[in-house]
Protein backbone atom coordinates (compact mmCIF):
# COMPACT_ATOMS: atom_id res chain seq x y z
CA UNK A 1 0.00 0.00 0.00
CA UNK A 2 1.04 3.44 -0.53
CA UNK A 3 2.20 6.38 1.73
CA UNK A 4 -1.07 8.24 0.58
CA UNK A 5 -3.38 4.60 0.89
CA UNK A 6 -2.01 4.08 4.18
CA UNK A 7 -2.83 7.98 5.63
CA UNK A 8 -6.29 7.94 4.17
CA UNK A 9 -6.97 4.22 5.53
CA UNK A 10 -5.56 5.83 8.93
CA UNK A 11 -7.92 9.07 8.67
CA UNK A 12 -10.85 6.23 7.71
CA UNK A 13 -9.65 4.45 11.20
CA UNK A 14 -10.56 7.63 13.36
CA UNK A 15 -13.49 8.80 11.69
CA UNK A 16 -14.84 4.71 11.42
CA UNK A 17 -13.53 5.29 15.39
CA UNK A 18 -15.61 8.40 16.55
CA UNK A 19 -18.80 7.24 14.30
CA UNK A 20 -18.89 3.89 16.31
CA UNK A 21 -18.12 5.39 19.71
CA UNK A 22 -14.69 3.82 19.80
CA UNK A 23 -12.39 6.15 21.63
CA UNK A 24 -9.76 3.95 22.12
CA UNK A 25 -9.67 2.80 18.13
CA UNK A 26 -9.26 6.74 17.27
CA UNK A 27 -6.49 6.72 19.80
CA UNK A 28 -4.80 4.26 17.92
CA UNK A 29 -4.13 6.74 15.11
CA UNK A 30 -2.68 9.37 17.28
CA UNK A 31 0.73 10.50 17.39
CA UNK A 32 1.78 10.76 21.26
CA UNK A 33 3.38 14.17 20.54
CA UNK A 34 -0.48 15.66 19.23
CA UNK A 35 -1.24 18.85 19.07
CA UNK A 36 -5.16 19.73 18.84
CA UNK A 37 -6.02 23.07 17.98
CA UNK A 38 -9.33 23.55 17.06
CA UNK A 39 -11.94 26.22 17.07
CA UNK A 40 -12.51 28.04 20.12
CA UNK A 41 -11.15 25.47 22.07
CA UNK A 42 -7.53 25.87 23.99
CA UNK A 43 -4.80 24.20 22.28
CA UNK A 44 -4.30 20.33 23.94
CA UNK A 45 -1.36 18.53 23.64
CA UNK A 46 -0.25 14.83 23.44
CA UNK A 47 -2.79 11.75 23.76
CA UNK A 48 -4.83 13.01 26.77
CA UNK A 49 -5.75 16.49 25.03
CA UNK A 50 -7.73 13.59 22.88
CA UNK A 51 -9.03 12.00 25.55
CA UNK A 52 -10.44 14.86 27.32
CA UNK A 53 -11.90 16.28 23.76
CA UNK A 54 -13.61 13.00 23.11
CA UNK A 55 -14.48 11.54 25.76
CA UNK A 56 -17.37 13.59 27.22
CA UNK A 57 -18.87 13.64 23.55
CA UNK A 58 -18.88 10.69 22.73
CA UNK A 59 -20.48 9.44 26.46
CA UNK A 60 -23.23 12.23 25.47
CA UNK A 61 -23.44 12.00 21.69
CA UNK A 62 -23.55 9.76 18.57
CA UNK A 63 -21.74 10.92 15.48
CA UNK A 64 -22.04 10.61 11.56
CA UNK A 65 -19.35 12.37 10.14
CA UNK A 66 -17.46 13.04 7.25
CA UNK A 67 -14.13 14.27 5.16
CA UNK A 68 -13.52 15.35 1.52
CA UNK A 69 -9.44 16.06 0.84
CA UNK A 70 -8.87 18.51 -1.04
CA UNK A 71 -5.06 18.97 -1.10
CA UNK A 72 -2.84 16.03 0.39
CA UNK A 73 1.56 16.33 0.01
CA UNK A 74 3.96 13.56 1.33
CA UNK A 75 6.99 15.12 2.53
CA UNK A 76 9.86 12.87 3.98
CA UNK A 77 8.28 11.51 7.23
CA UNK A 78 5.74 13.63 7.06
CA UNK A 79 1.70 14.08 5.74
CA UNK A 80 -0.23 17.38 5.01
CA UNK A 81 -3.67 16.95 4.45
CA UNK A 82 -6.29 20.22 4.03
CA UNK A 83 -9.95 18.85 3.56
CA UNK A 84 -13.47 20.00 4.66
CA UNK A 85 -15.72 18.19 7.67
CA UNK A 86 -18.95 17.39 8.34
CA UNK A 87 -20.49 16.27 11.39
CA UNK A 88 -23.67 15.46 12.77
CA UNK A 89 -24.16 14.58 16.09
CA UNK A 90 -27.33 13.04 17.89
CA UNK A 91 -27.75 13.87 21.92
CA UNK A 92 -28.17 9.91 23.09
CA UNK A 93 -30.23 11.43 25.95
CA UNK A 94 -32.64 13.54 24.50
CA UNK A 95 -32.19 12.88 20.37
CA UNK A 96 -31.34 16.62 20.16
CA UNK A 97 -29.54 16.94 16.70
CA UNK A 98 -26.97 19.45 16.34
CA UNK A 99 -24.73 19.66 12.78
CA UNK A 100 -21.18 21.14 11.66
CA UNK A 101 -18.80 21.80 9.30
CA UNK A 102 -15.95 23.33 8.21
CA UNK A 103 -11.87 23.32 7.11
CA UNK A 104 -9.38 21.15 8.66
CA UNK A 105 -5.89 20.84 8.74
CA UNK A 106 -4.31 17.63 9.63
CA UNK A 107 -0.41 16.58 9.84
CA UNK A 108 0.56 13.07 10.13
CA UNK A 109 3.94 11.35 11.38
CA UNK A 110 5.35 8.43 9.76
CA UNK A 111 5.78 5.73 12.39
CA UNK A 112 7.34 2.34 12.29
CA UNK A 113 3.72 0.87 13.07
CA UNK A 114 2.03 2.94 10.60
CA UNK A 115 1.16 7.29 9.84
CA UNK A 116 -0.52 8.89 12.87
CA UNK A 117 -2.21 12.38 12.93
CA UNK A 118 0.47 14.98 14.73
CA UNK A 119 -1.47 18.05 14.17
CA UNK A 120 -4.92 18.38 14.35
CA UNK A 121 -6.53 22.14 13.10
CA UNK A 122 -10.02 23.38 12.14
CA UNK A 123 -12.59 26.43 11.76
CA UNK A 124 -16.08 25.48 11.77
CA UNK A 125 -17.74 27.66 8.93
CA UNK A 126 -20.04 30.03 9.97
């Protein structure tokens, strides 16, 4: 498989992840050095900034989401992908529906087990 198969099978792992719930399987695509910036949110850094973004959600909500690339580059050891998100998420409590979208910026790291997202940056379109 390629170096741009394997990064889009690894952004299909954490979306596949927070659709189903499965914290720990969108773990598995994160870089330990992570750094999550996203909009109007403090920046969080490492593993646990992921944790402590997910976690509540996902106890509270059900997602369907999705990602179009629009621009992808392979650089030596490293991934730059710029795509727009979508994201609707269902309160399990009270069915409340609530929707998203916008740009993202994502960085992956080339690992011996694989490419895992470094950097992690969006805007949610107005």
């Amino acid at each position: 498989m390629s170096d741009d198969e394997n990064i889009k099978s690894t952004l299909s792992e954490w979306l596949q992840g927070l659709d189903s719930g499965d914290l720990e399987r969108m773990i598995g695509t994160v870089d330990p050095d992570a750094v999550i910036c996203n909009d109007h949110r403090s920046t969080g850094y490492g593993i646990q900034a992921v944790r402590d973004k997910y976690a509540p959600r996902i106890e509270a909500m059900t997602f369907k989401s999705g990602f179009e690339i629009e621009h992808m580059k392979v650089f030596d050891g490293f991934a730059v992908i710029v795509g727009h998100f979508t994201v609707e998420a269902t309160n399990k409590t009270s069915g409340e529906k609530n929707s998203g979208e916008g740009r993202l910026l994502l960085v992956y790291r080339k690992h011996n087990d694989g490419w895992k997202m470094l950097v992690d940056m969006d805007n949610n379109d107005a």
